[in-house]
Protein backbone atom coordinates (compact mmCIF):
# COMPACT_ATOMS: atom_id res chain seq x y z
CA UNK A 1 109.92 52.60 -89.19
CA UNK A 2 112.53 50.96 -90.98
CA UNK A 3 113.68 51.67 -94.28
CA UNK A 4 112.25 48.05 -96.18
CA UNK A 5 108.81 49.57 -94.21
CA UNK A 6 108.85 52.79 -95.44
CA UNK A 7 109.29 51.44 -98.88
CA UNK A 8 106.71 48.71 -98.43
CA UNK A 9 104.31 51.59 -97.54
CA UNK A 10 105.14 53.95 -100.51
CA UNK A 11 104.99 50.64 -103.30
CA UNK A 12 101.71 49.72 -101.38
CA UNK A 13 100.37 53.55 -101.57
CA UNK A 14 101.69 54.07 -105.22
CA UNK A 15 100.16 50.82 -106.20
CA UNK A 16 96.50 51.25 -104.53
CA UNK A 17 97.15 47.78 -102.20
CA UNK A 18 97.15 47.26 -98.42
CA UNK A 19 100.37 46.29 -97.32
CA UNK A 20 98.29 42.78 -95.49
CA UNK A 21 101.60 41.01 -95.20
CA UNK A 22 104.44 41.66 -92.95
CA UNK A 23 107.78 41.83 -95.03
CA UNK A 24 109.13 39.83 -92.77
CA UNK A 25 107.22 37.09 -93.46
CA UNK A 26 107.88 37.43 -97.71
CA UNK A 27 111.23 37.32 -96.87
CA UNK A 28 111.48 33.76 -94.76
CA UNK A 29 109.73 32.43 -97.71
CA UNK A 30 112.40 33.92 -100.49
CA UNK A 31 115.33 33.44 -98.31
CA UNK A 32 113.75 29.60 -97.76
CA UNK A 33 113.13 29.14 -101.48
CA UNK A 34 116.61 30.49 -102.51
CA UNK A 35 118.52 28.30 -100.17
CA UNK A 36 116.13 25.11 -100.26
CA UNK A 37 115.51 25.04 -104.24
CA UNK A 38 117.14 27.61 -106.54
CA UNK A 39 117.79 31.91 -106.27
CA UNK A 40 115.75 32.56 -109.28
CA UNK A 41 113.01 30.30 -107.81
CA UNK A 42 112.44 32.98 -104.88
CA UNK A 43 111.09 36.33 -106.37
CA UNK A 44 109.17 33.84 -108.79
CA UNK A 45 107.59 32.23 -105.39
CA UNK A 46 106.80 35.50 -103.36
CA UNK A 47 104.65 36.52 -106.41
CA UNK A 48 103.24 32.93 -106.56
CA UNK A 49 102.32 33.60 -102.89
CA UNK A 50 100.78 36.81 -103.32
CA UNK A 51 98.63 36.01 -105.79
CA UNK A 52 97.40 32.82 -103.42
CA UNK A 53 96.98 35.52 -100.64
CA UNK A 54 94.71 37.82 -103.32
CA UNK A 55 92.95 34.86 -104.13
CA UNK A 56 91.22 34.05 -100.39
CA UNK A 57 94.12 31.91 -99.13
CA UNK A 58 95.53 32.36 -95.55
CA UNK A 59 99.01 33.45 -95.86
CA UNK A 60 99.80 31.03 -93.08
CA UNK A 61 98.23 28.55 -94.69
CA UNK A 62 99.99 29.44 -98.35
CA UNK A 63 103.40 29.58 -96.38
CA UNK A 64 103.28 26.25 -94.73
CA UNK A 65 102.19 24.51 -97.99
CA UNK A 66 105.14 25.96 -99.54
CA UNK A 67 107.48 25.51 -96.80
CA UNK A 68 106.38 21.82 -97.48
CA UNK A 69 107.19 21.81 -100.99
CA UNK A 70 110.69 23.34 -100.49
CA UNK A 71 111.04 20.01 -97.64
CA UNK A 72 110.32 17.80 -100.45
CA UNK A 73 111.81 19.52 -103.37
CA UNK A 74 114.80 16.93 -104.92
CA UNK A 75 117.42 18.76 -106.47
CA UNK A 76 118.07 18.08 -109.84
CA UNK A 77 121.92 18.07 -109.87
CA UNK A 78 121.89 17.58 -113.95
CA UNK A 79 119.45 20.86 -114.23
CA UNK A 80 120.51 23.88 -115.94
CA UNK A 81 120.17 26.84 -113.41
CA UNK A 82 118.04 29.79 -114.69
CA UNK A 83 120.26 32.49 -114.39
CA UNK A 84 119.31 35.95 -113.09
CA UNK A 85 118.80 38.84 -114.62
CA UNK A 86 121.75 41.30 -114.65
């Protein structure tokens, strides 16, 4: 078991939640997010995609959708960047 597994498990224990997702998976869609729209914009977007996953939708389904958003996402070279937290 690797390490990001091993803490997975213990959040997922210490929390009361099944671990449903592979990590793996969470982090195509941060790393995806962060490079396609902004770095802030990916922890923001895992949650988002949790909560779609809690509420009934396939995380396949909740993956692609976003996947297509990040395809169509215009950068907004005038935009002030959120910066992250220290």
């Amino acid at each position: 078991m690797s390490e990001l597994d091993s803490w997975v498990t213990l959040v997922c224990g210490e929390l009361g939640i099944d671990p449903a997702v592979a990590p793996d998976t969470v982090l195509d869609v941060a790393r995806d997010v962060a490079h396609g729209v902004n770095r802030a914009a990916a922890p923001v977007t895992t949650f988002l995609l949790g909560r779609a996953v809690e509420s009934g939708v396939p995380i396949d389904r909740a993956v692609e959708r976003i996947n297509q958003l990040i395809t169509g996402w215009e950068y907004d070279e005038g935009a002030t960047e959120q910066p992250l937290p220290n």
